[in-house]
C-alpha atoms as a PDB file:
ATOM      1  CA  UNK A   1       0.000   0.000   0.000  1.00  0.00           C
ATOM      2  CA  UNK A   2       2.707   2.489   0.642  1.00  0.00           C
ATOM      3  CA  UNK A   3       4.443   1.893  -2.183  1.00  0.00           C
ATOM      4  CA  UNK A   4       1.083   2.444  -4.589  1.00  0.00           C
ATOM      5  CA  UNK A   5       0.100   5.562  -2.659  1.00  0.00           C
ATOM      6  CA  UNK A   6       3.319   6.945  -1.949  1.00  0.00           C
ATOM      7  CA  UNK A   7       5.392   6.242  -4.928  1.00  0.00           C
ATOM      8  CA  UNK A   8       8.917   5.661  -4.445  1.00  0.00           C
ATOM      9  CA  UNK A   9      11.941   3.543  -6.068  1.00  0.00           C
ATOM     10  CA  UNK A  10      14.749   1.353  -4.796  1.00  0.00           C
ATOM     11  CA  UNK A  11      17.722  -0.109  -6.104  1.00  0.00           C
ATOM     12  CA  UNK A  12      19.477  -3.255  -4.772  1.00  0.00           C
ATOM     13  CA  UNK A  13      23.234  -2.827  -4.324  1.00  0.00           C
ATOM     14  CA  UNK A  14      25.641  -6.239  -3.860  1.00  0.00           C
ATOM     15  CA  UNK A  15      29.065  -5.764  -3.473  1.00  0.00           C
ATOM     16  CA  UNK A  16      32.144  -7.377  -1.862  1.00  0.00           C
ATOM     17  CA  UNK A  17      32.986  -6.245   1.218  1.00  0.00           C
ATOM     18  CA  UNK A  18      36.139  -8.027   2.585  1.00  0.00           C
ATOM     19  CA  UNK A  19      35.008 -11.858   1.632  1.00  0.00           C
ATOM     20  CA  UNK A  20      31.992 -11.550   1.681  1.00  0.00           C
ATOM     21  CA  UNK A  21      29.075 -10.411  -0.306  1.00  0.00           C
ATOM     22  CA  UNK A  22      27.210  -7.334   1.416  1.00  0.00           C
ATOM     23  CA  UNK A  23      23.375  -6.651   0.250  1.00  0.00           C
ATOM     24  CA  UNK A  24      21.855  -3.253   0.624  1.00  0.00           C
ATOM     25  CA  UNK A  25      18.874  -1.761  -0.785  1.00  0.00           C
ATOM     26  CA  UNK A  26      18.648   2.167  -1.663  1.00  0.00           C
ATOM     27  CA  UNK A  27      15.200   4.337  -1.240  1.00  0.00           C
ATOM     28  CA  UNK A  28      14.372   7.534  -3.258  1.00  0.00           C
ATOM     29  CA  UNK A  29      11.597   9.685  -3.569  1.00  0.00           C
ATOM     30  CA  UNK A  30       9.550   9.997  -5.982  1.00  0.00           C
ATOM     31  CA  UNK A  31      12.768   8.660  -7.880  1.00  0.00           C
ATOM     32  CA  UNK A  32      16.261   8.383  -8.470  1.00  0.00           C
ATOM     33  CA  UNK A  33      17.336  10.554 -11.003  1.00  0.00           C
ATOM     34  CA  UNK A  34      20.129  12.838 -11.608  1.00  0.00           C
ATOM     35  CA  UNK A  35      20.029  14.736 -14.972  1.00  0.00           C
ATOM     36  CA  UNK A  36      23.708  14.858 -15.628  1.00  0.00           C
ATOM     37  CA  UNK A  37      24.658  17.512 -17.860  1.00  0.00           C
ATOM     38  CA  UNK A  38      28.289  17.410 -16.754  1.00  0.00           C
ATOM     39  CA  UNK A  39      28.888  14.170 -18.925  1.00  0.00           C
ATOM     40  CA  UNK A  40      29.390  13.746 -22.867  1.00  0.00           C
ATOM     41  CA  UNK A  41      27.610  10.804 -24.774  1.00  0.00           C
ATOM     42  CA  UNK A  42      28.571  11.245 -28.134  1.00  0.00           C
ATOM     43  CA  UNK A  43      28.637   8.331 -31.271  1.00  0.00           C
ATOM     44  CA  UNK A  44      31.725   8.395 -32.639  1.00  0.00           C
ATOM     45  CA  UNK A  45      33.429  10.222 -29.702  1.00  0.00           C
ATOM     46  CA  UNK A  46      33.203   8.227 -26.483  1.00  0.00           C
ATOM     47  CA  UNK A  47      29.945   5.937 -28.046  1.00  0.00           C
ATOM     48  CA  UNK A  48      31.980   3.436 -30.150  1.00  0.00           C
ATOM     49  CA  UNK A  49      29.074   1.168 -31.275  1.00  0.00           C
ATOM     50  CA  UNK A  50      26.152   3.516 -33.406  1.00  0.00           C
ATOM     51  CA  UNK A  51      22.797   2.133 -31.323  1.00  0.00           C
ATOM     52  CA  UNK A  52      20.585   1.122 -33.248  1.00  0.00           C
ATOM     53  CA  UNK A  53      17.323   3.595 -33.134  1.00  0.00           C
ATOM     54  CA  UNK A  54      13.892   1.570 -33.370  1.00  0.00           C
ATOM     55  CA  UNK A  55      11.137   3.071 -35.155  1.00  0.00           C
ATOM     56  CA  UNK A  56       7.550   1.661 -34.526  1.00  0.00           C
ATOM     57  CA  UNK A  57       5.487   3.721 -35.104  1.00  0.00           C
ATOM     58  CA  UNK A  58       2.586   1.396 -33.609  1.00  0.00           C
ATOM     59  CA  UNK A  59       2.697   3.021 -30.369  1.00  0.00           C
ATOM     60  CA  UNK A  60       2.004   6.465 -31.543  1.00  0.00           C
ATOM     61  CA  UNK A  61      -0.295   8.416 -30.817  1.00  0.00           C
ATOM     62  CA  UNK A  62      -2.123  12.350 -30.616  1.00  0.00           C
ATOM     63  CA  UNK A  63      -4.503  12.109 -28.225  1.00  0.00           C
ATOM     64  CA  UNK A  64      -4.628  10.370 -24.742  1.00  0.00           C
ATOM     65  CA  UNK A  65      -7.578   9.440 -22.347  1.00  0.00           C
ATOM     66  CA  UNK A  66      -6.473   8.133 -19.355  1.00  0.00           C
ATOM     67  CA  UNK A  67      -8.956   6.065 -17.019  1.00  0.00           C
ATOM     68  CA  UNK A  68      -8.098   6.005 -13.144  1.00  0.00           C
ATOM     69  CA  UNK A  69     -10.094   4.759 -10.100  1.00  0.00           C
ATOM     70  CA  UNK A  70     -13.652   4.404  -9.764  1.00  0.00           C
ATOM     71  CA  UNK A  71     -16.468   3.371 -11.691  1.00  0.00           C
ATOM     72  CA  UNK A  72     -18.910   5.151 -14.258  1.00  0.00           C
ATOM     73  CA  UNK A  73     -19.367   8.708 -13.702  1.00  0.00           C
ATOM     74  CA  UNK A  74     -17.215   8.670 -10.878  1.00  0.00           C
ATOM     75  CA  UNK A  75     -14.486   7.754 -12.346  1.00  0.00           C
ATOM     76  CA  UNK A  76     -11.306   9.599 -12.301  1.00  0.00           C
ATOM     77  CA  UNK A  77     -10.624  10.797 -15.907  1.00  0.00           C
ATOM     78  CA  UNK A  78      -7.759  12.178 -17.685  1.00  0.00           C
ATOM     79  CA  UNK A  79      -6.887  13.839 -20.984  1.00  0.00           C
ATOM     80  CA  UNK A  80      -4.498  14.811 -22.943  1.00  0.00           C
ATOM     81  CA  UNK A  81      -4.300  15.797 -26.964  1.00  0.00           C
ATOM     82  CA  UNK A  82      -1.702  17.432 -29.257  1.00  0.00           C
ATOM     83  CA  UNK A  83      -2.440  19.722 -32.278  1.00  0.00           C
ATOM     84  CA  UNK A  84      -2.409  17.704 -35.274  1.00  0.00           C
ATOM     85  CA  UNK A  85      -3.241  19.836 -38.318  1.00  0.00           C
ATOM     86  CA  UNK A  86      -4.779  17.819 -41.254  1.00  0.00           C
ATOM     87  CA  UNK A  87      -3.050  14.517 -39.367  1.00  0.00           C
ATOM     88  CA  UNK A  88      -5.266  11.525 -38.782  1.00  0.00           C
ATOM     89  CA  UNK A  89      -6.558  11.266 -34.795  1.00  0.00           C
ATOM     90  CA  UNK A  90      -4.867   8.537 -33.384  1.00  0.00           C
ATOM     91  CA  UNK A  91      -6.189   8.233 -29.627  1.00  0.00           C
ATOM     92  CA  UNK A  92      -5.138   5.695 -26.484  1.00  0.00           C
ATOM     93  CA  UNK A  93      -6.642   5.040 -24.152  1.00  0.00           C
ATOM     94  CA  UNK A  94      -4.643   4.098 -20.974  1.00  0.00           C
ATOM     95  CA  UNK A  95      -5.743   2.292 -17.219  1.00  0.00           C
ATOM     96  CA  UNK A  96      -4.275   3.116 -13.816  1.00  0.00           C
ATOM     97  CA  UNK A  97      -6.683   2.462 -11.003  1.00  0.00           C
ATOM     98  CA  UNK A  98      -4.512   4.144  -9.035  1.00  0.00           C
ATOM     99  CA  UNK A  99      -4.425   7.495  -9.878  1.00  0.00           C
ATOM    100  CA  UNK A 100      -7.127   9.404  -7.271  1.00  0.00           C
ATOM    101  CA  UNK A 101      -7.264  12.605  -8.970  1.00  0.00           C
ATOM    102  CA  UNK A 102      -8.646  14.332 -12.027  1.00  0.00           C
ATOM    103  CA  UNK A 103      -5.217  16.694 -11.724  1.00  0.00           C
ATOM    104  CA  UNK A 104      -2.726  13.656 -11.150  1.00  0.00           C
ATOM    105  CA  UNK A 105      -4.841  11.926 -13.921  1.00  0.00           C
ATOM    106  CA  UNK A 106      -4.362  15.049 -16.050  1.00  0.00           C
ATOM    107  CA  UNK A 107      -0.828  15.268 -15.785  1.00  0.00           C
ATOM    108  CA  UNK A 108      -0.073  11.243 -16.190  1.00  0.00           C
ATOM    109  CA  UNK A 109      -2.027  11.941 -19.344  1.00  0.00           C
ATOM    110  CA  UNK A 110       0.119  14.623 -20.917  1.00  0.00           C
ATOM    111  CA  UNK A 111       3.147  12.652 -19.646  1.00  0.00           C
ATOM    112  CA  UNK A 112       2.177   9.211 -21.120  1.00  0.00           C
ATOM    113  CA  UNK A 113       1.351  11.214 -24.809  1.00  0.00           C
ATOM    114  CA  UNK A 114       4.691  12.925 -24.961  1.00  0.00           C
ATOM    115  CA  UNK A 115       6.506   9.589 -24.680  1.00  0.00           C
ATOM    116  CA  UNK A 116       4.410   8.528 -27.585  1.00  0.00           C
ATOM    117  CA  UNK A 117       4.689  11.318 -29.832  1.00  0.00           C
ATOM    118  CA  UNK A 118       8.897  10.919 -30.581  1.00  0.00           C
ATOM    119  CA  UNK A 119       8.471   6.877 -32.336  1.00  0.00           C
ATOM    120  CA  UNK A 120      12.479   6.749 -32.264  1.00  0.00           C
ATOM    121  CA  UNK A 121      13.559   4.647 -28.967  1.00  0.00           C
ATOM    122  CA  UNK A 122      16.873   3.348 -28.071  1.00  0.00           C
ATOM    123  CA  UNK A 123      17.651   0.335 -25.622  1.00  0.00           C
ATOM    124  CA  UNK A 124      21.555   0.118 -24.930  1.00  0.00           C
ATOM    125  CA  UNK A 125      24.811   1.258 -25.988  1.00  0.00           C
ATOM    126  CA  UNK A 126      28.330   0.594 -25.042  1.00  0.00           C
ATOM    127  CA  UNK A 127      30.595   3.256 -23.943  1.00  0.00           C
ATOM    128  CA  UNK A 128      34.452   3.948 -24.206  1.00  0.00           C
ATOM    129  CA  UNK A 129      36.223   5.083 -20.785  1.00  0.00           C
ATOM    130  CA  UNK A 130      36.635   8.618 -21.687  1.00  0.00           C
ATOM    131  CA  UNK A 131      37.628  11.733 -20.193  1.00  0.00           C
ATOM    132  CA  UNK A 132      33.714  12.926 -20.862  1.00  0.00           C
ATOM    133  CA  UNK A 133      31.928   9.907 -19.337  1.00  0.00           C
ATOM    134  CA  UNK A 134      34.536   8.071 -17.013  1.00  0.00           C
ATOM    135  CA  UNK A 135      33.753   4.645 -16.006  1.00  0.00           C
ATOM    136  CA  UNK A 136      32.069   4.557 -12.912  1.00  0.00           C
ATOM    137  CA  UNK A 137      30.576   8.066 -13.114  1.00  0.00           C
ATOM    138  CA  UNK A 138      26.996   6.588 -14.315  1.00  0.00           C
ATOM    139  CA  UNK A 139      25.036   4.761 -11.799  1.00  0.00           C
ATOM    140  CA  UNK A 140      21.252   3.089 -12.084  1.00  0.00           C
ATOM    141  CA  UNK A 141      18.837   5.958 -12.346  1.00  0.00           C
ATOM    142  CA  UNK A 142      20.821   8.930 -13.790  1.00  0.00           C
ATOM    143  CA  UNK A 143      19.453  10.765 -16.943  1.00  0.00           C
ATOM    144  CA  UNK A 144      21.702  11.157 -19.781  1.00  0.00           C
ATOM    145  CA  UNK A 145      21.580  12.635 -23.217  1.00  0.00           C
ATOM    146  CA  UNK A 146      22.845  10.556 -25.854  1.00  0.00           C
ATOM    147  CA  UNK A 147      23.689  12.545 -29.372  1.00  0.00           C
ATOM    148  CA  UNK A 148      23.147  10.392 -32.672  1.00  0.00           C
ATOM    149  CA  UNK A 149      22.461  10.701 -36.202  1.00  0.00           C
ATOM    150  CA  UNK A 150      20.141   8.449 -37.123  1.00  0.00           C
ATOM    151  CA  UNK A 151      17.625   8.072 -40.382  1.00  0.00           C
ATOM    152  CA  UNK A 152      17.351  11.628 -41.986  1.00  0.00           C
ATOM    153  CA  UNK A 153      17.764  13.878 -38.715  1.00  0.00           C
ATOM    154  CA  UNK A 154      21.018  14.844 -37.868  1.00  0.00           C
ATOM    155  CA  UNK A 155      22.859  15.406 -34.485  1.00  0.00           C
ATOM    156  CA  UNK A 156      19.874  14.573 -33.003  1.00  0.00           C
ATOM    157  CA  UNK A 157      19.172  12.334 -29.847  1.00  0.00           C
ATOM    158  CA  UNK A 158      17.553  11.317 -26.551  1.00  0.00           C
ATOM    159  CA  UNK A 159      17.640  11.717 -22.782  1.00  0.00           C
ATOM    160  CA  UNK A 160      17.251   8.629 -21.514  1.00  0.00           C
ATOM    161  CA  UNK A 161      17.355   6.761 -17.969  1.00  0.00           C
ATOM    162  CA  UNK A 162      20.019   4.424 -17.080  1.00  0.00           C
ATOM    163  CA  UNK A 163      18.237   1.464 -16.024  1.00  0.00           C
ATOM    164  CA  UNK A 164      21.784  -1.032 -15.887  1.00  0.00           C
ATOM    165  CA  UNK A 165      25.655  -0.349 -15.926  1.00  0.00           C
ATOM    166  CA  UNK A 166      27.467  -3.596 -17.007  1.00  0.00           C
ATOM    167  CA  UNK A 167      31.612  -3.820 -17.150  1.00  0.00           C
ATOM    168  CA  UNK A 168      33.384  -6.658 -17.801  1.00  0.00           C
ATOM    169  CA  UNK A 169      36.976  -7.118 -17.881  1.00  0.00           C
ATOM    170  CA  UNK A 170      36.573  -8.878 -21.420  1.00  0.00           C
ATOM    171  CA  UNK A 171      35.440  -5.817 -23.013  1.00  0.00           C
ATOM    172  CA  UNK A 172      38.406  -3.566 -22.387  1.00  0.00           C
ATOM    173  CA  UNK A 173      37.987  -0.020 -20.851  1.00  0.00           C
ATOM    174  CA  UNK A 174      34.779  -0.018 -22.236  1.00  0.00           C
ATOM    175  CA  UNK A 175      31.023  -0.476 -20.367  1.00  0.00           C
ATOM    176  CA  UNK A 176      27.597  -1.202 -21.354  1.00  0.00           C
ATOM    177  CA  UNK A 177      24.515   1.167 -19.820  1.00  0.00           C
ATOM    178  CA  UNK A 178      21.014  -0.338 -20.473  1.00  0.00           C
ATOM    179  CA  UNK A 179      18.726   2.382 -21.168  1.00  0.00           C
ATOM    180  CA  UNK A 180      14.621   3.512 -21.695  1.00  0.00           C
ATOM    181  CA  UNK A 181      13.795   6.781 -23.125  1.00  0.00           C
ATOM    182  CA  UNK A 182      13.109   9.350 -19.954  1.00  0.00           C
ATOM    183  CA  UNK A 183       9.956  10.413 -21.362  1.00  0.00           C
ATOM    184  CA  UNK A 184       8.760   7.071 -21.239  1.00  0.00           C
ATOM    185  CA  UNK A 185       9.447   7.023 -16.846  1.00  0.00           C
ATOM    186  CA  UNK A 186       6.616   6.931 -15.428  1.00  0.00           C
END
């Protein structure tokens, strides 16, 4: 119950201490995230790999009605719509019984439509030890912008949420962050 009324995140941290394994777990409210503009994410500068940029378009949409708790006309309702000139109306429609207000569901509902509006999304990437993203300087939960070119735009990208940091001593100086669009964060 606390969780779904108060929302908050963790993140489980295991690490060696001495010889033995040591669990913790980390709490944040409402979330972890950092939006760190003091680091560099660049393809072909510290980005050695050019991430591949999916484009489904299925998930788009203009228009957003968002259904929370209750029943019938009491019903918590939320809405959301973008201007979409002679474009055809492509509307969602979205359940979370546990949103409790028309201005919470209001808000989800503008939040949920921007993350469908950009139909580019990018998953992973692997990342060079550089002086403009160090190893070690990411962690679970920090936003980063990542600058790409990919189909016709041009020094374009995405801020996006680390969701995983992986190194291995196979790969070299380099490390692997696991990634979801930060307009798609709830």
């Amino acid at each position: 119950d606390l969780a779904s009324d108060t929302p908050f995140q963790f993140r489980e941290i295991n690490e060696w201490s001495g010889s033995t394994i040591a669990h913790r777990m980390e709490l944040a409210y409402p979330r972890f995230n950092v939006q760190r503009k003091d680091l560099r994410f660049v393809v072909g500068e510290n980005v050695i790999i050019q991430p591949s940029v999916t484009m489904a378009g299925d998930d788009y949409a203009n228009e957003l009605e968002l259904l929370g708790a209750g029943e019938g006309r009491t019903m918590v309702r939320g809405s959301a719509s973008l201007p979409r000139g002679n474009r055809l109306r492509r509307v969602v429609v979205v359940e979370d019984k546990t949103i409790k207000s028309m201005t919470t569901a209001n808000t989800r509902a503008y939040n949920l439509l921007k993350a469908r509006v950009e139909i580019g999304d990018i998953t992973g990437f692997t990342v060079l030890d550089h002086q403009l993203a160090p190893m070690g300087a990411v962690r679970p939960g920090d936003e980063i912008f990542i600058s790409l070119d990919y189909d016709w735009q041009e020094g374009q990208g995405f801020w996006v949420r680390v969701q995983s940091v992986k190194y291995s001593p196979d790969e070299g100086n380099n490390y692997t962050l696991s990634v979801l669009r930060s307009d798609k964060v709830a």
